[in-house]
ModelCIF file with pLDDT and N, C-alpha, C, O atoms, coordinates in Angstrom:
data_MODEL
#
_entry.id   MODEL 
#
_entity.id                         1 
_entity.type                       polymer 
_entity.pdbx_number_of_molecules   1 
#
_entity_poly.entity_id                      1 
_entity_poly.type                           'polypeptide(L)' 
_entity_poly.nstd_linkage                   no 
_entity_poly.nstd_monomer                   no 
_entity_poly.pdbx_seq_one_letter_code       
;(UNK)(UNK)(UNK)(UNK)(UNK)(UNK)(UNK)(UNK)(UNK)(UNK)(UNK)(UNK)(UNK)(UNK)(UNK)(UNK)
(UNK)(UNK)(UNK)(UNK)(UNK)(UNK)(UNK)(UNK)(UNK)(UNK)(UNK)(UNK)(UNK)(UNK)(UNK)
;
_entity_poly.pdbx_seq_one_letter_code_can   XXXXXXXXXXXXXXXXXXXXXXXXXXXXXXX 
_entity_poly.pdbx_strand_id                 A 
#
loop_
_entity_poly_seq.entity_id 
_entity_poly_seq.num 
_entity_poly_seq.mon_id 
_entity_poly_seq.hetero 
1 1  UNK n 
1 2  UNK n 
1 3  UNK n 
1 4  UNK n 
1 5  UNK n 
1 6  UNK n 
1 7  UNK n 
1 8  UNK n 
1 9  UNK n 
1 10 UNK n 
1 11 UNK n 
1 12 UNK n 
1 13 UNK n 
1 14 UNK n 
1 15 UNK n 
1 16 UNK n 
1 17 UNK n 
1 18 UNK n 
1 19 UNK n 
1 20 UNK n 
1 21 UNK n 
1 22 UNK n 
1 23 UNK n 
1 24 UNK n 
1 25 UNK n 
1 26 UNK n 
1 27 UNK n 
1 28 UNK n 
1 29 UNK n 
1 30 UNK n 
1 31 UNK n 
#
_struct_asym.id          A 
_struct_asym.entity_id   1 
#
loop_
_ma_qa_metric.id 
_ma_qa_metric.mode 
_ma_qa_metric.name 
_ma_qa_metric.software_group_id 
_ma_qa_metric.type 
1 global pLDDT . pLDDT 
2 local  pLDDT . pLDDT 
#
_ma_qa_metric_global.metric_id      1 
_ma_qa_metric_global.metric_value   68.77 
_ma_qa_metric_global.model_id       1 
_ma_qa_metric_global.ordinal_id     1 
#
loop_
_ma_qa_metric_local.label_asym_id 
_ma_qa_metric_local.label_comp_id 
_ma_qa_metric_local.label_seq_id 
_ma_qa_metric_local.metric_id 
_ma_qa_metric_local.metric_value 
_ma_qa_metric_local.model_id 
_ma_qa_metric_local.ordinal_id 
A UNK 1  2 78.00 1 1  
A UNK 2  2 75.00 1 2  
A UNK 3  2 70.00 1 3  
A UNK 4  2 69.00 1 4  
A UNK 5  2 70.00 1 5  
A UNK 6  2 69.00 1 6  
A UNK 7  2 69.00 1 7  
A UNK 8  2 68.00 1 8  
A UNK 9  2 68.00 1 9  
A UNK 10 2 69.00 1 10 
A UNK 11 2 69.00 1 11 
A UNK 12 2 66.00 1 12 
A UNK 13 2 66.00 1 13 
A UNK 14 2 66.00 1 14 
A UNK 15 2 64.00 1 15 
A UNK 16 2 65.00 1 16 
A UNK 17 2 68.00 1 17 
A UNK 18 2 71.00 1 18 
A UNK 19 2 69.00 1 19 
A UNK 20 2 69.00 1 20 
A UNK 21 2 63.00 1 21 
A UNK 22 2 68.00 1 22 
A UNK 23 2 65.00 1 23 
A UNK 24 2 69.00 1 24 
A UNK 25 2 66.00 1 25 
A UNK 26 2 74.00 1 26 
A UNK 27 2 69.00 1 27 
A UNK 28 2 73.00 1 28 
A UNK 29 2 70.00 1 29 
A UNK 30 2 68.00 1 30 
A UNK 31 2 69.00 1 31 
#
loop_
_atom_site.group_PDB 
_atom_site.id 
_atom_site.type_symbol 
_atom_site.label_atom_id 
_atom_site.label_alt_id 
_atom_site.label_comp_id 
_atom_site.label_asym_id 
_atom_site.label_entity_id 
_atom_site.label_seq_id 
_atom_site.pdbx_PDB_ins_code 
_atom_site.Cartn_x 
_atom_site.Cartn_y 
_atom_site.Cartn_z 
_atom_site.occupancy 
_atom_site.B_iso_or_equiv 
_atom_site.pdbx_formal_charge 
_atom_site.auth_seq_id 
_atom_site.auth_comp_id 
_atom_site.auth_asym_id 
_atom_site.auth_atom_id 
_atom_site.pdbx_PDB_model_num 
ATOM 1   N N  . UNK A 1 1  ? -9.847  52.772 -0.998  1.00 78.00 ? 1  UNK A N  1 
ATOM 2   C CA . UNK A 1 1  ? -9.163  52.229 -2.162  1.00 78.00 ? 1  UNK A CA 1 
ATOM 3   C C  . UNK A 1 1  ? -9.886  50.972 -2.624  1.00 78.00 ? 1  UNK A C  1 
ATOM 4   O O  . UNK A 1 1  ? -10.146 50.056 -1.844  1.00 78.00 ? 1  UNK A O  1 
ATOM 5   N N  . UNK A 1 2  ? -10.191 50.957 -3.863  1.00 75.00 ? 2  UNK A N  1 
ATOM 6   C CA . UNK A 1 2  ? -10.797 49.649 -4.588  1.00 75.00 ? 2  UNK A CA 1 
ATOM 7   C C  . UNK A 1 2  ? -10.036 48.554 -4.936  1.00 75.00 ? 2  UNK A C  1 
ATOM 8   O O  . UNK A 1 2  ? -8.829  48.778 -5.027  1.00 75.00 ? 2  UNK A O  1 
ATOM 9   N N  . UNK A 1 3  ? -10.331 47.676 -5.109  1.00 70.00 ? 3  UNK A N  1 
ATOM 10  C CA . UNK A 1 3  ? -9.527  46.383 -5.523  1.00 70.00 ? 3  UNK A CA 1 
ATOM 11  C C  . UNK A 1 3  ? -8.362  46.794 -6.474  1.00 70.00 ? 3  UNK A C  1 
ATOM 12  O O  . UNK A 1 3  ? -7.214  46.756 -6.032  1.00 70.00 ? 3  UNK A O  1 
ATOM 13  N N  . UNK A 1 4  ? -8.586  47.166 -7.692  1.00 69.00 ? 4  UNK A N  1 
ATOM 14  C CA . UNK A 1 4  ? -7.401  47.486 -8.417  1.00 69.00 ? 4  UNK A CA 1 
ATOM 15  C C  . UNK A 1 4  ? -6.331  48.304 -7.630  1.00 69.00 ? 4  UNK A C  1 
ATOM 16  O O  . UNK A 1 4  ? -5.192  47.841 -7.702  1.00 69.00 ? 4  UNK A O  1 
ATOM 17  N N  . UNK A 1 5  ? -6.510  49.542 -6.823  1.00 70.00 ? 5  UNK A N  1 
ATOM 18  C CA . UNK A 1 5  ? -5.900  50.454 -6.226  1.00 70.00 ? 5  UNK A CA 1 
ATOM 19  C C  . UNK A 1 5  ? -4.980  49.761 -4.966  1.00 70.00 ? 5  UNK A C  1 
ATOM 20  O O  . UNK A 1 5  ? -3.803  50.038 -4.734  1.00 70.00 ? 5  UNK A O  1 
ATOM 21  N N  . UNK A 1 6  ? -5.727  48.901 -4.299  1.00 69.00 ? 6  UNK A N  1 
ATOM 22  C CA . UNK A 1 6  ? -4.812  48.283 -3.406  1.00 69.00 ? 6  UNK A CA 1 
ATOM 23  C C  . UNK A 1 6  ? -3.542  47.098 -4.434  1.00 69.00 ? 6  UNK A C  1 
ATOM 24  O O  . UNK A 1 6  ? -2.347  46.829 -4.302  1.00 69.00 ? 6  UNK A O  1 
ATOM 25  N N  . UNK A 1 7  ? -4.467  46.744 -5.266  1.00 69.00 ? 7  UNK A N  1 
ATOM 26  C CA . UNK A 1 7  ? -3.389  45.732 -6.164  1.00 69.00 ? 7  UNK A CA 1 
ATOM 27  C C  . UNK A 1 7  ? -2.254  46.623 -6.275  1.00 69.00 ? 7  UNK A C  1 
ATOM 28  O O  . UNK A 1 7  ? -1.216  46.275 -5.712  1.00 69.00 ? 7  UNK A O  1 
ATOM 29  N N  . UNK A 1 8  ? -2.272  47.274 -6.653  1.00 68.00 ? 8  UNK A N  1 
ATOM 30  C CA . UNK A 1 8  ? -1.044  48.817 -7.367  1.00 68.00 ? 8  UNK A CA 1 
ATOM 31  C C  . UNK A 1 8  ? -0.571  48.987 -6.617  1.00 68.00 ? 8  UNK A C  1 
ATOM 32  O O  . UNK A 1 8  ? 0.631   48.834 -6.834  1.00 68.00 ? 8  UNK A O  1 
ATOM 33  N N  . UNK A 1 9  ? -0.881  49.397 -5.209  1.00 68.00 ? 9  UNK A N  1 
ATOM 34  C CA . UNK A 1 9  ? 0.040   49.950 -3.853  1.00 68.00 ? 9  UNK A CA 1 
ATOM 35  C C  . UNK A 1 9  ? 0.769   48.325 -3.496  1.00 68.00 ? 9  UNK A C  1 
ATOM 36  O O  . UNK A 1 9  ? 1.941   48.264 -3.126  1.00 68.00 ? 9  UNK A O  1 
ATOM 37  N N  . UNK A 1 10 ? 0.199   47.482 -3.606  1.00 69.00 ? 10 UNK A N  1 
ATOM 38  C CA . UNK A 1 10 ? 1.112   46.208 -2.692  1.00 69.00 ? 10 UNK A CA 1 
ATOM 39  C C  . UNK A 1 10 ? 2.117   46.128 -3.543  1.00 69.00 ? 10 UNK A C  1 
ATOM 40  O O  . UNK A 1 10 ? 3.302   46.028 -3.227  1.00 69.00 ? 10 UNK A O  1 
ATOM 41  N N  . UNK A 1 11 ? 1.397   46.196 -5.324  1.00 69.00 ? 11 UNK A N  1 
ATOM 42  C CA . UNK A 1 11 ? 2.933   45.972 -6.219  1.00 69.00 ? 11 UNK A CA 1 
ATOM 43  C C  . UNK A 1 11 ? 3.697   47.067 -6.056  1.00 69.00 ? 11 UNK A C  1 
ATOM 44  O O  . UNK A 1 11 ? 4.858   46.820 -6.380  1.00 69.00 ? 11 UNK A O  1 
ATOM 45  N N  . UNK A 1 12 ? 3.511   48.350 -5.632  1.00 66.00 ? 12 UNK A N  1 
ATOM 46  C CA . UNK A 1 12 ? 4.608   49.000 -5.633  1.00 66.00 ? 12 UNK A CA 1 
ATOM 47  C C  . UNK A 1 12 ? 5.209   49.141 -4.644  1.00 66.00 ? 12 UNK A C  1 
ATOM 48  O O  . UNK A 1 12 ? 6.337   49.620 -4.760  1.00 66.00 ? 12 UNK A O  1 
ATOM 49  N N  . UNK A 1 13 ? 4.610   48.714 -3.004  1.00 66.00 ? 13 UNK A N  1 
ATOM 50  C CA . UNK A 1 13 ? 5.457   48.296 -1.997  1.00 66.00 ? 13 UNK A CA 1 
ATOM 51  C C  . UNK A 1 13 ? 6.722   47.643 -2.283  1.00 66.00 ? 13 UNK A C  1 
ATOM 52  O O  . UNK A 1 13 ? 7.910   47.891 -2.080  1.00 66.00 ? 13 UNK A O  1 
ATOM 53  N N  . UNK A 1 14 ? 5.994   46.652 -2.866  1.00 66.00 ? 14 UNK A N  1 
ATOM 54  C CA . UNK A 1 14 ? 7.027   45.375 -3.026  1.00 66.00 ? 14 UNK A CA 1 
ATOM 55  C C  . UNK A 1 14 ? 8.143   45.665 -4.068  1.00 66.00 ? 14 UNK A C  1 
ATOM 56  O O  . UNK A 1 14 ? 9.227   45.092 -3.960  1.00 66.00 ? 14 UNK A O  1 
ATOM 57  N N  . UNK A 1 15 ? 7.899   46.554 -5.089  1.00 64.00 ? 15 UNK A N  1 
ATOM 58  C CA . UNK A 1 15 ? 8.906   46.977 -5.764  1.00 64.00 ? 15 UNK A CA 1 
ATOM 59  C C  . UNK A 1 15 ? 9.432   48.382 -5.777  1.00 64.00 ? 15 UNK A C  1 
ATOM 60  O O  . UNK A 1 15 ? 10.035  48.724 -6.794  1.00 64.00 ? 15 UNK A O  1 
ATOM 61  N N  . UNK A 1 16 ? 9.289   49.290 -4.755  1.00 65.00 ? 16 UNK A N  1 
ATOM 62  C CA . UNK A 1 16 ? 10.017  50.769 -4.790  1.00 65.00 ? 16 UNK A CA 1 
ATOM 63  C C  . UNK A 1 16 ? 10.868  50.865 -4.396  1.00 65.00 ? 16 UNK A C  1 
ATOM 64  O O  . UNK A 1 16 ? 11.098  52.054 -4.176  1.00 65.00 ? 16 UNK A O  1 
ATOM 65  N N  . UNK A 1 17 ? 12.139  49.824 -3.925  1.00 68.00 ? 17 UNK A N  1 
ATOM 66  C CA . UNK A 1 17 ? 13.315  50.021 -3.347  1.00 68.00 ? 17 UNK A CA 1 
ATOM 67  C C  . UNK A 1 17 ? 14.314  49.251 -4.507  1.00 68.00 ? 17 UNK A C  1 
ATOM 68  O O  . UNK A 1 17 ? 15.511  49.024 -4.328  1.00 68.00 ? 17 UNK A O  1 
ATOM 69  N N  . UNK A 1 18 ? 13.392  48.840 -5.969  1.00 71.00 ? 18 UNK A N  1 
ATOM 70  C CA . UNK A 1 18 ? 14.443  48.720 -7.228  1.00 71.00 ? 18 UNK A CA 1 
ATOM 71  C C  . UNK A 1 18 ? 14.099  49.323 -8.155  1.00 71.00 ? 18 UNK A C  1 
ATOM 72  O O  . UNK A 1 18 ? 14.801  49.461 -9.156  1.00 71.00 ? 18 UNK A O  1 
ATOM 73  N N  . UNK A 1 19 ? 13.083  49.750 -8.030  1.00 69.00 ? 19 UNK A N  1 
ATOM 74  C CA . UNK A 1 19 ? 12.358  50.525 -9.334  1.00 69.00 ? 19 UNK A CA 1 
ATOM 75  C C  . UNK A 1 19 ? 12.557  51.744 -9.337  1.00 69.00 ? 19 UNK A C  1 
ATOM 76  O O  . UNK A 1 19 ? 12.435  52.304 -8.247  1.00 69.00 ? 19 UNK A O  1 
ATOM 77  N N  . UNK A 1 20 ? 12.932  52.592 -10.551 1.00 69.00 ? 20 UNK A N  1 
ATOM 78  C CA . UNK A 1 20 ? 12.737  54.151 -10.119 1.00 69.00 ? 20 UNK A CA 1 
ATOM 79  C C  . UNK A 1 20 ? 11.562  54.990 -10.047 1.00 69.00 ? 20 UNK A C  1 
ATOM 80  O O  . UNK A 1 20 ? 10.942  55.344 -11.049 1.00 69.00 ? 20 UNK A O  1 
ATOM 81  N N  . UNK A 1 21 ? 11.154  55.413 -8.476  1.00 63.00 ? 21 UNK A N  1 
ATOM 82  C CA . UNK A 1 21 ? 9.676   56.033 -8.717  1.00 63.00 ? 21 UNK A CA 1 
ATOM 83  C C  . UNK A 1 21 ? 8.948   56.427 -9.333  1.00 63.00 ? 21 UNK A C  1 
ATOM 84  O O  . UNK A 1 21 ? 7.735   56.235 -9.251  1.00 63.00 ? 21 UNK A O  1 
ATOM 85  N N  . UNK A 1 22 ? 10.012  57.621 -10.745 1.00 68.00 ? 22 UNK A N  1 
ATOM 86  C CA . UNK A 1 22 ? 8.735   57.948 -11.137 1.00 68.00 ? 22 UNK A CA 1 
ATOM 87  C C  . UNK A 1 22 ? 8.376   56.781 -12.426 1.00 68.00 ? 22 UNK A C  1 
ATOM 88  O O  . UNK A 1 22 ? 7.612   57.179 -13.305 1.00 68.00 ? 22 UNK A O  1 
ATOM 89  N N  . UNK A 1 23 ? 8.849   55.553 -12.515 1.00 65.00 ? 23 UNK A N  1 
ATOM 90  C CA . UNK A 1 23 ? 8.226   54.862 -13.310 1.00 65.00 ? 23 UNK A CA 1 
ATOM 91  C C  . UNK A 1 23 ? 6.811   54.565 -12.339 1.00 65.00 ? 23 UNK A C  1 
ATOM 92  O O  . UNK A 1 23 ? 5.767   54.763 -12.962 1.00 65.00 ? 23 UNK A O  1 
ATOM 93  N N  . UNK A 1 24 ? 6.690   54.254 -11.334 1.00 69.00 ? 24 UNK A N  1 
ATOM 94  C CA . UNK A 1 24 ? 5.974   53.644 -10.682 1.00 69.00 ? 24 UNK A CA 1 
ATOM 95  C C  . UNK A 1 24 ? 4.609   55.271 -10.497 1.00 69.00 ? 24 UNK A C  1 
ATOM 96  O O  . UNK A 1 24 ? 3.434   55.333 -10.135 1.00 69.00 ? 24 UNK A O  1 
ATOM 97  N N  . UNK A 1 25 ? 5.173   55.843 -10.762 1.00 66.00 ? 25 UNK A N  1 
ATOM 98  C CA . UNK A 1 25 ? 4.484   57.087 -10.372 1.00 66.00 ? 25 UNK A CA 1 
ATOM 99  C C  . UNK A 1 25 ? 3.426   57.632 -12.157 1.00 66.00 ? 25 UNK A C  1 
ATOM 100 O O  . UNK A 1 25 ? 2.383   58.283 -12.204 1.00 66.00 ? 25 UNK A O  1 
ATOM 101 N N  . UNK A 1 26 ? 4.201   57.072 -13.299 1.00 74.00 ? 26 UNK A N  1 
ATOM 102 C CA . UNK A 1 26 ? 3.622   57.156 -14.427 1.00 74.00 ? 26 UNK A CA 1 
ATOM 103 C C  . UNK A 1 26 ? 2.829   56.024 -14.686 1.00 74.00 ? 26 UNK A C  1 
ATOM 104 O O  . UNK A 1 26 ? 1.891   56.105 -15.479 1.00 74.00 ? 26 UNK A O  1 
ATOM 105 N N  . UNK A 1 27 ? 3.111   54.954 -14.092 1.00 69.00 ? 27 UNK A N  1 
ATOM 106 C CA . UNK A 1 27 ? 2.088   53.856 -14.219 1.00 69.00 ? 27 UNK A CA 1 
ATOM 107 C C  . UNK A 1 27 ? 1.023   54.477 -13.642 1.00 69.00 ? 27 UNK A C  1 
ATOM 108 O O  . UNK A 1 27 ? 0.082   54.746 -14.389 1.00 69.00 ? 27 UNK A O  1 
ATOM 109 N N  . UNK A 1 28 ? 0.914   54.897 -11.995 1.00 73.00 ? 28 UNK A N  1 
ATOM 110 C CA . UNK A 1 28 ? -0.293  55.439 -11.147 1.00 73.00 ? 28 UNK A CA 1 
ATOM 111 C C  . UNK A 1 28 ? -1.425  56.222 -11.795 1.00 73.00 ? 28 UNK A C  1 
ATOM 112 O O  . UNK A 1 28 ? -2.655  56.201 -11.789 1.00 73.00 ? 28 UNK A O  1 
ATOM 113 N N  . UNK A 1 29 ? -0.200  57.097 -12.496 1.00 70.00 ? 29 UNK A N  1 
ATOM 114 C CA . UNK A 1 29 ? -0.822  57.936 -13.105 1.00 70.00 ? 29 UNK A CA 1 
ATOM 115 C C  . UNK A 1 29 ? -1.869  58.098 -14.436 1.00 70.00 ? 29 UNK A C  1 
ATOM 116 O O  . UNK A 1 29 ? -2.732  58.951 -14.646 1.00 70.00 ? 29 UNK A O  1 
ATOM 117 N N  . UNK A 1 30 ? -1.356  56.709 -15.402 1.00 68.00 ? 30 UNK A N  1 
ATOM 118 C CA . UNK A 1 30 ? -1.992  56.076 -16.459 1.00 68.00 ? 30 UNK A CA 1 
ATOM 119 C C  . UNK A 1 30 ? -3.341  55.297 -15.853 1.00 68.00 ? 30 UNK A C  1 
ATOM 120 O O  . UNK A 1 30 ? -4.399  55.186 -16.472 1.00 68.00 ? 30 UNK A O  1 
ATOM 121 N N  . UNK A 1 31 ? -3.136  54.896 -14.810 1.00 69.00 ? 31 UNK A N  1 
ATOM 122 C CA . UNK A 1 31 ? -4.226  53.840 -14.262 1.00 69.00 ? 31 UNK A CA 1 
ATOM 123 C C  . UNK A 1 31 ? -5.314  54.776 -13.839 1.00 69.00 ? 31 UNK A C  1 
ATOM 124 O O  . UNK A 1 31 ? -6.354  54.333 -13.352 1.00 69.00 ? 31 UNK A O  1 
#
């Protein structure tokens, strides 16, 4: 995983227990 890719996984660590996945999953997916 490259710099951006780990950025993305820590922010979505830190936010998948308020966020609803598949927002977090359409961001992934745009990036």
């Amino acid at each position: 995983l490259n710099f951006r890719s780990q950025l993305l996984i820590t922010l979505g660590n830190l936010v998948k227990h308020i966020v609803p996945y598949m927002w977090l999953y359409r961001l992934f997916a745009w990036v």
